[in-house]
N, C-alpha and C. Protein backbone atom coordinates (compact mmCIF):
# COMPACT_ATOMS: atom_id res chain seq x y z
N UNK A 1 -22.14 -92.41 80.65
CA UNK A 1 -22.20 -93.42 79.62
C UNK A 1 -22.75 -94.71 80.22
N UNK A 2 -23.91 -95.26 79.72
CA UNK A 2 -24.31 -96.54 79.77
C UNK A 2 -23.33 -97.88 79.46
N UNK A 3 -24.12 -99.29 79.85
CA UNK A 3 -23.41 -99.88 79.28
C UNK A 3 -24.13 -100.70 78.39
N UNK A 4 -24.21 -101.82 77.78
CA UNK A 4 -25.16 -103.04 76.75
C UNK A 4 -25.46 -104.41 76.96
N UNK A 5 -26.14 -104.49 77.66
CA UNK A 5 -26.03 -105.95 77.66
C UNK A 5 -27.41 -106.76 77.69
N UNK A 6 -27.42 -108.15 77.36
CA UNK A 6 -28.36 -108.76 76.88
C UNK A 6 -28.92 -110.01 77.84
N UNK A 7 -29.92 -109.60 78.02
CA UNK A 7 -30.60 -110.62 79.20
C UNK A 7 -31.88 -111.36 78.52
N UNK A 8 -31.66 -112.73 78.66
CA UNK A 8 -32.93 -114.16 78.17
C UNK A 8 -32.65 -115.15 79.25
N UNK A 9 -33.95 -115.75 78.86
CA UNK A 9 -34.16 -116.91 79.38
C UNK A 9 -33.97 -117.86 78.14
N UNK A 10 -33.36 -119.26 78.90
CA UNK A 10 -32.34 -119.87 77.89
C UNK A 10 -32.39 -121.85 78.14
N UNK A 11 -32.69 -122.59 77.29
CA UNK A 11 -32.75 -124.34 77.95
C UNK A 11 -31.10 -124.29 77.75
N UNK A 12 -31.01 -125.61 78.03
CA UNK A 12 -29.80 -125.90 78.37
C UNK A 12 -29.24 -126.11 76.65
N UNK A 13 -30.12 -126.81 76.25
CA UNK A 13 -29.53 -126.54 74.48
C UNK A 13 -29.83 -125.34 73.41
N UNK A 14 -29.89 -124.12 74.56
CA UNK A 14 -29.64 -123.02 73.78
C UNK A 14 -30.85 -122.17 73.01
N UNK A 15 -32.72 -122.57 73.50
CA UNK A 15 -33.25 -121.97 72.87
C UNK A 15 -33.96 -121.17 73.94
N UNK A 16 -34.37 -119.97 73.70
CA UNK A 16 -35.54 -119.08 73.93
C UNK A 16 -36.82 -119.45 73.96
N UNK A 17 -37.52 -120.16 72.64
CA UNK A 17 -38.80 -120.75 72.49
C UNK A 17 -38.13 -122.21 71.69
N UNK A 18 -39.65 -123.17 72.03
CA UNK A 18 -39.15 -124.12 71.14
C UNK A 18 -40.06 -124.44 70.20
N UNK A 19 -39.55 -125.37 68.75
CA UNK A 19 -39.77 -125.31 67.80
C UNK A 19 -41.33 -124.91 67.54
N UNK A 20 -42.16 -124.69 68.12
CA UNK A 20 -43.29 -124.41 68.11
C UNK A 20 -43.66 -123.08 68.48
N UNK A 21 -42.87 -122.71 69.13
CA UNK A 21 -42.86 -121.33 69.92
C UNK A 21 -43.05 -120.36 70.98
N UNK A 22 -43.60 -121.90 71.85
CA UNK A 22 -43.70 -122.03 72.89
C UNK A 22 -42.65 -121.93 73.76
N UNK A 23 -43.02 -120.72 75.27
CA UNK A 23 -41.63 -120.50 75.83
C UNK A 23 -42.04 -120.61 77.18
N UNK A 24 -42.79 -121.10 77.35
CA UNK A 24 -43.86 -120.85 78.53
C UNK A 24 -43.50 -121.54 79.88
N UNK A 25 -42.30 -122.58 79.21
CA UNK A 25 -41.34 -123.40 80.49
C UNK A 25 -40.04 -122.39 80.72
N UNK A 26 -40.22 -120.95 80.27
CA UNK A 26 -39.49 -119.74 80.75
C UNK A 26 -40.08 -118.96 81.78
N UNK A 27 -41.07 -119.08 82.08
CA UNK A 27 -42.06 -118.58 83.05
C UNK A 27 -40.91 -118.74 84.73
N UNK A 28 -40.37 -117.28 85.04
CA UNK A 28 -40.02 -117.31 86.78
C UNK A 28 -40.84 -118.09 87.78
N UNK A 29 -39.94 -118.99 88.56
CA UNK A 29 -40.48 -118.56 89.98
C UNK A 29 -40.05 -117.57 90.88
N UNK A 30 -40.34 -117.59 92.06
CA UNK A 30 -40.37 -116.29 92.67
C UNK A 30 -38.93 -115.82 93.02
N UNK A 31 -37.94 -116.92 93.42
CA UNK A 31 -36.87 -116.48 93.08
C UNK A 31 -36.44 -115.80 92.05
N UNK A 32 -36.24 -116.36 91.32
CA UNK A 32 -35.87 -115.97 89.46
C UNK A 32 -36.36 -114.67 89.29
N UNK A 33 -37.67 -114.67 89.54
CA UNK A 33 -38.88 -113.44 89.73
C UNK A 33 -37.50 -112.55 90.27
N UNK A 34 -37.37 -112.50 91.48
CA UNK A 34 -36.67 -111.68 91.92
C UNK A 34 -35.49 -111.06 91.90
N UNK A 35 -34.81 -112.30 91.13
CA UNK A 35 -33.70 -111.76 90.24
C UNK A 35 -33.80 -111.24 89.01
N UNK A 36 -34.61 -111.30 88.48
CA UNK A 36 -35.27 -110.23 87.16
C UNK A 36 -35.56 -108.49 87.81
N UNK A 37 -35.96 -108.66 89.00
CA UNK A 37 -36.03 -107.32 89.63
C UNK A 37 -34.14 -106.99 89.71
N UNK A 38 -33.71 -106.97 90.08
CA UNK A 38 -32.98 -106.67 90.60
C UNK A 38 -31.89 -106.40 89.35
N UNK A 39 -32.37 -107.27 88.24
CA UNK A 39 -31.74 -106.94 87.00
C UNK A 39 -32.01 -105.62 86.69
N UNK A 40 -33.52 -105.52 86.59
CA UNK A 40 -34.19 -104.44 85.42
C UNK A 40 -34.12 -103.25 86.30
N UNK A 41 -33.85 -102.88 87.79
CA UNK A 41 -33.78 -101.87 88.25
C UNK A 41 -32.59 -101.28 87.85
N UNK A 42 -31.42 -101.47 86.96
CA UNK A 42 -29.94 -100.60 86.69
C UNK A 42 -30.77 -100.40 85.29
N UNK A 43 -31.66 -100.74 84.40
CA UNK A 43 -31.89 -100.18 83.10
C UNK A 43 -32.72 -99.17 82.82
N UNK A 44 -32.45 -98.55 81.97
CA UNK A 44 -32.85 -97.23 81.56
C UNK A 44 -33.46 -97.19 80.24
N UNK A 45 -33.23 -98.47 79.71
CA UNK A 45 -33.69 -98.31 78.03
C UNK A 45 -33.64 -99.77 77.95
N UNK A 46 -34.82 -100.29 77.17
CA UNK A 46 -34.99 -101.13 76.33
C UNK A 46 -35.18 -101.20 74.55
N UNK A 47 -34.42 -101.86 74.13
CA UNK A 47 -34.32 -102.21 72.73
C UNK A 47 -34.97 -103.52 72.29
N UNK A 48 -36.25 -103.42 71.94
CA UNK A 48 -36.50 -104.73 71.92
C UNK A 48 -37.48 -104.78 70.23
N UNK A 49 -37.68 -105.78 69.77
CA UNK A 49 -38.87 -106.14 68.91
C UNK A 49 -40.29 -106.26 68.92
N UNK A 50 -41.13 -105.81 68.00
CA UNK A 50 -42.76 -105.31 67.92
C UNK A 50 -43.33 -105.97 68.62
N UNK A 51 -42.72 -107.93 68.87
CA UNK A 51 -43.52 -109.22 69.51
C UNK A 51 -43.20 -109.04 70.73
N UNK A 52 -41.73 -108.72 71.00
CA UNK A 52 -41.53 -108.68 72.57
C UNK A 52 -41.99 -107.79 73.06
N UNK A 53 -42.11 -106.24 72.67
CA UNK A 53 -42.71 -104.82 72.96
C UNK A 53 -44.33 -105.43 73.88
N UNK A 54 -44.90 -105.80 72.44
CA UNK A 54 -46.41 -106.52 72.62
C UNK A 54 -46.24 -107.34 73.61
N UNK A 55 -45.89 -108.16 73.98
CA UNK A 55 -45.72 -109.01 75.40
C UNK A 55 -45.75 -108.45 76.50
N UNK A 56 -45.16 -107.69 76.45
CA UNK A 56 -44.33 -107.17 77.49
C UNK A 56 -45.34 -105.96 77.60
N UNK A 57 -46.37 -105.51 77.30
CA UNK A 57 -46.92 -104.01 77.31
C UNK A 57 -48.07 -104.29 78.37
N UNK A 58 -47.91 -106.07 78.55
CA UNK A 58 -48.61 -106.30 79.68
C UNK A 58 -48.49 -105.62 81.17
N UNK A 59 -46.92 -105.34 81.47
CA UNK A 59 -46.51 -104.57 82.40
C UNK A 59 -46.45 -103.10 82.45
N UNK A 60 -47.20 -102.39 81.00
CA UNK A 60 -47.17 -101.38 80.95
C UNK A 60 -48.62 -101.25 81.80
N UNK A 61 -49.39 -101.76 81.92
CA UNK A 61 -50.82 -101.80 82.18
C UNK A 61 -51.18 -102.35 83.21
N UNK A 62 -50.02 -102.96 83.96
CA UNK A 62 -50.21 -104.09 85.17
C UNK A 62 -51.27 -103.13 86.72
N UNK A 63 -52.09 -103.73 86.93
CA UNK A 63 -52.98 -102.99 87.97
C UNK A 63 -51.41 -103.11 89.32
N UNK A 64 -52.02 -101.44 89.63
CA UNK A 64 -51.04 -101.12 90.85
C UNK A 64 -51.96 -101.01 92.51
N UNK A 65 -52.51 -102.45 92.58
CA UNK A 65 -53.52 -102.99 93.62
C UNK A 65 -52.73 -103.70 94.83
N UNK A 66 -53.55 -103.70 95.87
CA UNK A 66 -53.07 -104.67 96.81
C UNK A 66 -53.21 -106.08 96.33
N UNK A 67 -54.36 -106.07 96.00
CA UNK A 67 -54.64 -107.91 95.61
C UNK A 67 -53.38 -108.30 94.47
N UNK A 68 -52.44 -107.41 93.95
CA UNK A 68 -51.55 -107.81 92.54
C UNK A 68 -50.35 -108.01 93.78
N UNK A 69 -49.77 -109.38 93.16
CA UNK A 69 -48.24 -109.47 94.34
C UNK A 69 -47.44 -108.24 94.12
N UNK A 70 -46.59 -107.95 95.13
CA UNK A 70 -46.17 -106.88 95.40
C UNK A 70 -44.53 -106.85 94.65
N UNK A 71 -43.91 -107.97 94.30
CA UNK A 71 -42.80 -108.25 93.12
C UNK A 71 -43.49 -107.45 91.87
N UNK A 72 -44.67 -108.15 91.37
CA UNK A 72 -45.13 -108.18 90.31
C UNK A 72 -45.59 -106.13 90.04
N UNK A 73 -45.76 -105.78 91.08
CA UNK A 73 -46.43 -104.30 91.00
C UNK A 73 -44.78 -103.37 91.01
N UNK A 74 -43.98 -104.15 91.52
CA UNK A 74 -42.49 -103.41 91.46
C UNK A 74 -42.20 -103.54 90.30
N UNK A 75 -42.17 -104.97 89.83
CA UNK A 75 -41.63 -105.38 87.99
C UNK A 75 -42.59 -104.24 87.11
N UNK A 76 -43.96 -104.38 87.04
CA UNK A 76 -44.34 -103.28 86.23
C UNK A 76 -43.91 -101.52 86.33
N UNK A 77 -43.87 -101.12 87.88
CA UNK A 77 -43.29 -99.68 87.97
C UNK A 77 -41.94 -99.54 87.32
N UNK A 78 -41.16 -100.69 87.90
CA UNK A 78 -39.84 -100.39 86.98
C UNK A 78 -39.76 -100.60 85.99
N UNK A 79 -40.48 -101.18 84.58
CA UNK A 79 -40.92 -101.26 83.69
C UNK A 79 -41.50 -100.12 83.02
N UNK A 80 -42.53 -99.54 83.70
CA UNK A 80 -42.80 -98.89 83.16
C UNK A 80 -42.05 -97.14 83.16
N UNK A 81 -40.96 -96.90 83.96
CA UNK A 81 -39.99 -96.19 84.11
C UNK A 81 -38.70 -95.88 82.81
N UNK A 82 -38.89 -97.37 81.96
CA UNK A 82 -37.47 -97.63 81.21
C UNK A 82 -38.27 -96.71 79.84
N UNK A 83 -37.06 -95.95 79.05
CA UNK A 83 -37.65 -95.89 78.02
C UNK A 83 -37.27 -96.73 76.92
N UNK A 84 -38.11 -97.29 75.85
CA UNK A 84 -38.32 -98.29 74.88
C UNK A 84 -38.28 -97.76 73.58
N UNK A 85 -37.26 -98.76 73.11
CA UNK A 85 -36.84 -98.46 71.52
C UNK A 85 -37.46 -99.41 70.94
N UNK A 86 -38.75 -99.84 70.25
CA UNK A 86 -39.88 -100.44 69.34
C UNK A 86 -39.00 -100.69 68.18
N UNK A 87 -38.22 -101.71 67.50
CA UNK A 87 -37.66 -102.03 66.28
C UNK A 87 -38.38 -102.70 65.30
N UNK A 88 -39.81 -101.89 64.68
CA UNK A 88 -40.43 -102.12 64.03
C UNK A 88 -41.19 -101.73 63.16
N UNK A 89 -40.76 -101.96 61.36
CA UNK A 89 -41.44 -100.90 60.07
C UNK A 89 -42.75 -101.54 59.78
N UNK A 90 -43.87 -102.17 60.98
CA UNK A 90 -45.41 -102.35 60.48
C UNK A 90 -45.67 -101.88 61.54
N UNK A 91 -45.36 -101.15 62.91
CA UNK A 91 -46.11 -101.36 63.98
C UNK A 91 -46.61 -99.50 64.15
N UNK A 92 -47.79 -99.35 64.56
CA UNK A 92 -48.23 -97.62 64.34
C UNK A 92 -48.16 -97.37 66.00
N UNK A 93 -47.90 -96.15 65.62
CA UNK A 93 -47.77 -95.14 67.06
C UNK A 93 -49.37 -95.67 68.14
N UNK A 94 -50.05 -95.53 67.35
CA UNK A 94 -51.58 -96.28 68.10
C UNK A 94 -51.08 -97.47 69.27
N UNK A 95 -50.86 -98.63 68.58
CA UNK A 95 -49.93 -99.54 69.11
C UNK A 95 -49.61 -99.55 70.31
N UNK A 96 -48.49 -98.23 70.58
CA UNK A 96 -47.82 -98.30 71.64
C UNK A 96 -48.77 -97.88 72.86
N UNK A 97 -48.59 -98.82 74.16
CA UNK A 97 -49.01 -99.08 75.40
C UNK A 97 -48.01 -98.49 76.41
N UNK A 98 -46.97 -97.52 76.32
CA UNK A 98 -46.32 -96.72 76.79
C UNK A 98 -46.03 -95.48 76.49
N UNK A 99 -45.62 -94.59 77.00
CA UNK A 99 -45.52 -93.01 76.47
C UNK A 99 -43.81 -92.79 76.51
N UNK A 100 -43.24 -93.95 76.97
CA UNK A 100 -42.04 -93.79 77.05
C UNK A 100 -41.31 -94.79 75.65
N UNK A 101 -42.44 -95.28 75.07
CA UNK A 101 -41.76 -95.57 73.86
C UNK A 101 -41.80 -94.82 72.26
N UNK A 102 -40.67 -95.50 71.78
CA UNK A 102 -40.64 -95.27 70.09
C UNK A 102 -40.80 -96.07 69.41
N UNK A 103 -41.20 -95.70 68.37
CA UNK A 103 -40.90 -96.88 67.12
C UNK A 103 -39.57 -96.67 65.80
N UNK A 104 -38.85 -97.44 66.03
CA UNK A 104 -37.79 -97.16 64.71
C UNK A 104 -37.82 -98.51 63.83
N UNK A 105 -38.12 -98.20 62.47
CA UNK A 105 -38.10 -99.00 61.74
C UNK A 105 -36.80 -100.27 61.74
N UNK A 106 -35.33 -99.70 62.48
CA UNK A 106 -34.23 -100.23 62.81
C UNK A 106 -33.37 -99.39 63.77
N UNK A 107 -32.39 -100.15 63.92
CA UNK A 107 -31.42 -99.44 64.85
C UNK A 107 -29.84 -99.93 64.46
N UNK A 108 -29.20 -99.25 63.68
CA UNK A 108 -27.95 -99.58 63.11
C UNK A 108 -26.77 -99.79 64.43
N UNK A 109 -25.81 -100.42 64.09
CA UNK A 109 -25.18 -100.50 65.54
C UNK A 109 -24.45 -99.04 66.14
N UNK A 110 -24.03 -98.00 64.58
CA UNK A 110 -23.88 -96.56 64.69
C UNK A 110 -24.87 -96.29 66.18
N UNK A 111 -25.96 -96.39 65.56
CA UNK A 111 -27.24 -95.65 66.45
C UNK A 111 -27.03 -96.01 68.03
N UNK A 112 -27.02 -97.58 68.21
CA UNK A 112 -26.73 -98.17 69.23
C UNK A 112 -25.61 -97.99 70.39
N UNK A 113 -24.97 -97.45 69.94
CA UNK A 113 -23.59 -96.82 70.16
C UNK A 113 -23.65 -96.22 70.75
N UNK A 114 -24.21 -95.13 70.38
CA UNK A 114 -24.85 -93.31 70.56
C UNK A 114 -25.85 -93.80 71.50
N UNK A 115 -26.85 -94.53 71.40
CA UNK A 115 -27.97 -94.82 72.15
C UNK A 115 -27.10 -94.92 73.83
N UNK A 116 -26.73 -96.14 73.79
CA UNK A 116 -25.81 -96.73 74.92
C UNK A 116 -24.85 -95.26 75.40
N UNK A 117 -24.21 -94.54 74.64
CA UNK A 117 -23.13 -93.24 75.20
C UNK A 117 -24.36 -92.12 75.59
N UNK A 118 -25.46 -92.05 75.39
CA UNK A 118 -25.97 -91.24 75.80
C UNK A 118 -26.85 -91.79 77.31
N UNK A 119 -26.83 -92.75 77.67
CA UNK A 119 -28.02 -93.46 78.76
C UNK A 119 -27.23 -93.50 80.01
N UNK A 120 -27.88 -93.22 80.64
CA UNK A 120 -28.01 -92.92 82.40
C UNK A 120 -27.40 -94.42 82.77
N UNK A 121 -28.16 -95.65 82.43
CA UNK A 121 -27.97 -96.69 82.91
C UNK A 121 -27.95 -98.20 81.98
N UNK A 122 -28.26 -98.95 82.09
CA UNK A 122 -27.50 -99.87 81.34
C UNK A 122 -28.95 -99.42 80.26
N UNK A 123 -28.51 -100.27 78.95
CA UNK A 123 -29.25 -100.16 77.70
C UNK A 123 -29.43 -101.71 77.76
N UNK A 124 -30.50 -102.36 77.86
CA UNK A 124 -30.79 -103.63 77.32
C UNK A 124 -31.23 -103.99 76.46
N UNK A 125 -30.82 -104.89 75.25
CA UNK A 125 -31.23 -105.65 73.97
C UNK A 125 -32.07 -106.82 74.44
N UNK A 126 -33.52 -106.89 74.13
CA UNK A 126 -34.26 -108.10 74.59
C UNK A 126 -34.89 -108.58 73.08
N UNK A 127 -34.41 -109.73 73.59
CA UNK A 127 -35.01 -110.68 72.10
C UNK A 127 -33.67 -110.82 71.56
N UNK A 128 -33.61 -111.95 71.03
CA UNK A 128 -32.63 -112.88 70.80
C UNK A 128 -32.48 -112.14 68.89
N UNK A 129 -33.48 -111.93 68.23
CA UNK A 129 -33.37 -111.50 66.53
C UNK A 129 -32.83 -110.06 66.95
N UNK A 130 -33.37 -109.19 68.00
CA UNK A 130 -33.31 -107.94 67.82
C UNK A 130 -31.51 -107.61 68.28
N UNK A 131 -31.14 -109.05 69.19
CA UNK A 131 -29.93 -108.21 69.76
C UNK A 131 -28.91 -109.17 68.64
N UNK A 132 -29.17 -109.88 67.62
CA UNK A 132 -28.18 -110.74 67.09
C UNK A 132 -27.55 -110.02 66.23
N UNK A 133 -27.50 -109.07 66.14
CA UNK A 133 -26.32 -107.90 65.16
C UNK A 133 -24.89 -107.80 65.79
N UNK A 134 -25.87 -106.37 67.09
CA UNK A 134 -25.02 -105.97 68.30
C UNK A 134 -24.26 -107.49 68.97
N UNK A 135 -24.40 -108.60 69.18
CA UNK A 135 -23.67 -109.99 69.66
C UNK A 135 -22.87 -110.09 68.59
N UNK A 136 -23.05 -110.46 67.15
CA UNK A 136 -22.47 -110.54 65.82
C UNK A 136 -21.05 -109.67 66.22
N UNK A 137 -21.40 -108.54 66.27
CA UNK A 137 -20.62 -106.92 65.85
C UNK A 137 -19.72 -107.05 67.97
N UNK A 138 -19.53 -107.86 68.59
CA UNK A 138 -18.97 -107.67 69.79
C UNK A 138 -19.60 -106.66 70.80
N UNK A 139 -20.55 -105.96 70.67
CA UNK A 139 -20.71 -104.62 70.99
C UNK A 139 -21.36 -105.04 72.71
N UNK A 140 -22.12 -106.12 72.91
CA UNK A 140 -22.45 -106.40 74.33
C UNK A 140 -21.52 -106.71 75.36
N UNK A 141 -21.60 -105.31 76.18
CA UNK A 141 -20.72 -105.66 77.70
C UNK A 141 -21.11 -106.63 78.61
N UNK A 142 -22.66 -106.88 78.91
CA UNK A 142 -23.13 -108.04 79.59
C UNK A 142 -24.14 -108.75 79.03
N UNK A 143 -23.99 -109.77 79.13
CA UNK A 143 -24.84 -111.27 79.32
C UNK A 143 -25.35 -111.63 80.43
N UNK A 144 -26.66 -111.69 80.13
CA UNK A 144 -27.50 -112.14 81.50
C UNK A 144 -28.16 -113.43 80.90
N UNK A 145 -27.86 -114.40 81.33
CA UNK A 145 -28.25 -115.57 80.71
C UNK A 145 -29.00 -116.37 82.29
N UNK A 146 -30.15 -117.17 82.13
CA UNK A 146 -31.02 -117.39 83.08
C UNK A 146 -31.27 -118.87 82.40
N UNK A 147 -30.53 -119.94 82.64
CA UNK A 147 -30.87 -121.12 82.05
C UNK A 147 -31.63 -122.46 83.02
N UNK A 148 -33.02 -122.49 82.16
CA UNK A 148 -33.52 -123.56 82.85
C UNK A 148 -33.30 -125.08 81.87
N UNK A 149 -33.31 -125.57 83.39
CA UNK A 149 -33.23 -127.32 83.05
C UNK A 149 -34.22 -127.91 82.28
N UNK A 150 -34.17 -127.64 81.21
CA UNK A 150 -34.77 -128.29 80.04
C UNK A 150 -34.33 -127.83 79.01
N UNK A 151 -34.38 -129.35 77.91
CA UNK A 151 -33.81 -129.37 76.89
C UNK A 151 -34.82 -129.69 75.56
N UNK A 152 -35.46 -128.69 74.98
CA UNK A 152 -36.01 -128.46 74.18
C UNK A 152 -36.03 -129.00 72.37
N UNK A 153 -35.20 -129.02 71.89
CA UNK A 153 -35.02 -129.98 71.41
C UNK A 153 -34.70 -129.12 69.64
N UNK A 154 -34.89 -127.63 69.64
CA UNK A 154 -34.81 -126.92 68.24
C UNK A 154 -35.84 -125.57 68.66
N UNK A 155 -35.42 -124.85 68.06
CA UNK A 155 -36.58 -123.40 68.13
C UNK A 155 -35.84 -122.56 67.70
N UNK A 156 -36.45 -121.18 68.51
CA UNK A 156 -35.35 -120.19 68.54
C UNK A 156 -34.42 -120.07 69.26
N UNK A 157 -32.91 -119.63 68.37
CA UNK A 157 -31.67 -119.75 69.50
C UNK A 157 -31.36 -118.44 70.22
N UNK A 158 -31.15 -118.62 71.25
CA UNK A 158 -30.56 -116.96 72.29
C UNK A 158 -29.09 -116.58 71.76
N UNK A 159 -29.03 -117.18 70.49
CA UNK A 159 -27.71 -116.36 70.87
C UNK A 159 -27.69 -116.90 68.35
N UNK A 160 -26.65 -116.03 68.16
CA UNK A 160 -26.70 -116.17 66.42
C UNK A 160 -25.62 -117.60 66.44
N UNK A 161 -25.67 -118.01 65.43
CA UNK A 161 -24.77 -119.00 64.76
C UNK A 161 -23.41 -118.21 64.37
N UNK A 162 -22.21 -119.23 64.55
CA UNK A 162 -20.90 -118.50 64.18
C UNK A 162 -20.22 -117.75 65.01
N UNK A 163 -20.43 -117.04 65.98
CA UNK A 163 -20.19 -116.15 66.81
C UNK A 163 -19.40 -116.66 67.62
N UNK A 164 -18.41 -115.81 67.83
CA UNK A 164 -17.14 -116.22 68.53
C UNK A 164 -16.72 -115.12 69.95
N UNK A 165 -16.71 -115.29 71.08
CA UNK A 165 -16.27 -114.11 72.13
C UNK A 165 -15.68 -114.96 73.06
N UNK A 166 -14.87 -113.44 73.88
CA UNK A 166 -14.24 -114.64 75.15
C UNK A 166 -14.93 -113.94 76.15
N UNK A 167 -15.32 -113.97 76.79
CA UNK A 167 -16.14 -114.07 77.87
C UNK A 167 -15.48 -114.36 78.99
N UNK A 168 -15.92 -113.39 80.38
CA UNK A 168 -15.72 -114.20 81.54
C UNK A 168 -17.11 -113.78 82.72
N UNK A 169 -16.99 -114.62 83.49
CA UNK A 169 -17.83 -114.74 84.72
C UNK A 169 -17.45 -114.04 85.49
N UNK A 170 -18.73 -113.09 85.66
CA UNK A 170 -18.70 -111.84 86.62
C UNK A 170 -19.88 -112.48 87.62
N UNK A 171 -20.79 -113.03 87.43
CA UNK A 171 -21.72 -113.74 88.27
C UNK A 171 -22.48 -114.86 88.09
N UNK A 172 -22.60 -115.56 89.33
CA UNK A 172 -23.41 -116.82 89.45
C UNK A 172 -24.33 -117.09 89.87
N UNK A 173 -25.29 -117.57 89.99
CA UNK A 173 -26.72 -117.81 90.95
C UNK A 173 -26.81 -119.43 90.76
N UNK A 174 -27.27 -120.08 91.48
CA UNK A 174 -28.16 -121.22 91.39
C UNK A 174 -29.42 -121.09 92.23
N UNK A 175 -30.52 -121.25 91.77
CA UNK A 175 -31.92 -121.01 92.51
C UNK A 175 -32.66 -122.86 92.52
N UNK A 176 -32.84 -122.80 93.62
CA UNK A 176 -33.82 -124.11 94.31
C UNK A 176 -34.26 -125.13 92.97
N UNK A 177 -35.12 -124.04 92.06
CA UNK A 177 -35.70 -125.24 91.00
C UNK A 177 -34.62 -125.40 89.84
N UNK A 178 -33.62 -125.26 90.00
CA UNK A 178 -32.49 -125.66 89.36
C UNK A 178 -32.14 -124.77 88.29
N UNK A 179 -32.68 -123.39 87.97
CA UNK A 179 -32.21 -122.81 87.07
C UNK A 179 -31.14 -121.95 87.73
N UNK A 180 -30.19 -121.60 87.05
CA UNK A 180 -28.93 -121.29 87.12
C UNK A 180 -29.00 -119.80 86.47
N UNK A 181 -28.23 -118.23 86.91
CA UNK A 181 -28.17 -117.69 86.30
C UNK A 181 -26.68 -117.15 85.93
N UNK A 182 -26.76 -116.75 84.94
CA UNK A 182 -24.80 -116.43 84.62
C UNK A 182 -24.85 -115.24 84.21
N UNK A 183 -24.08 -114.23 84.67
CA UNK A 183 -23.43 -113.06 84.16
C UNK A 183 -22.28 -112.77 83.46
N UNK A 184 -22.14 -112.75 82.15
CA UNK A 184 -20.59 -112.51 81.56
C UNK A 184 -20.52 -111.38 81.22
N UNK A 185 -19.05 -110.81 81.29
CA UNK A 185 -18.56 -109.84 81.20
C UNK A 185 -17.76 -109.85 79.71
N UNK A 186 -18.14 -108.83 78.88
CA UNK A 186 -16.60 -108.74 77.21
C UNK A 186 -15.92 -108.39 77.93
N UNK A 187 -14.78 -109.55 77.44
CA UNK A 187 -13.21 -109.37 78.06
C UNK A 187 -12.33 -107.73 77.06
């Protein structure tokens, strides 16, 4: 049995992108970089949305060269290793830039459940719309929260409105350029 948990990059007042949509002051350095490795090597499955899929299919395709940094050629192999749950009713099989993905029009938290009891290794929810059910509904064992020092000012939020959990700290990081990463554990 797998477990669930949800990993973003996050400002200090709580958004993903800001009001424009711009997220681009989420961009790793090489630290951070490297703690994103070290994340995505326990996952086995991604759950993510058509926009993040599309982003991200950059690493499906990433050249496996000497001249490509050698983080960056690990992040795409292990990437391209996970298999991907596509949560999207416009996006066509054409589309997909992996052979290890699907497309489901949705994923009920039933499904999610089953998804997570059937997986080798952790199941990750990426994207803040796609995992705000499963957060809603308690269902995430970890939080990987990666917060940089800036305060954005409105956008999209990493996390839903209303939502209530108790939480505790299973891990800490502080990295050089001041972003901080936190691991919580559902109590």
């Amino acid at each position: 049995m797998g477990t669930l948990s949800y990993a973003t990059t996050v400002s200090i007042d709580g958004y993903v992108a800001d009001s424009d949509g711009d997220f681009q002051w989420t961009a790793p350095d090489d630290a951070v970089f490297a703690a994103h490795l070290e994340r995505i090597a326990g996952v086995s499955t991604e759950v993510l949305g058509r926009r993040t899929y599309e982003l991200m299919g950059f690493w499906d395709t990433y050249p496996d060269s000497a001249d490509s940094p050698a983080a960056e050629r690990e992040f795409a192999r292990l990437w391209r290793d996970i298999d991907k749950v596509v949560m999207s009713s416009t996006m066509t099989p054409e589309l997909l830039t992996s052979e290890r993905a699907r497309i489901v029009p949705t994923v009920s938290l039933i499904e999610l459940q089953q998804l997570v009891e059937r997986a080798e290794g952790a199941v990750e929810i990426f994207g803040p719309t796609t995992a705000a059910e499963a957060i809603r509904a308690g269902l995430i064992d970890d939080y990987h929260l990666f917060v940089v020092p800036r305060i954005v000012g409105g956008g999209l939020r990493a996390l839903p409105d209303g939502v209530r959990l108790d939480l505790r700290l299973a891990e800490h990081r502080v990295f050089d350029g001041g972003v901080t990463y936190s691991r919580y554990r559902r109590r």
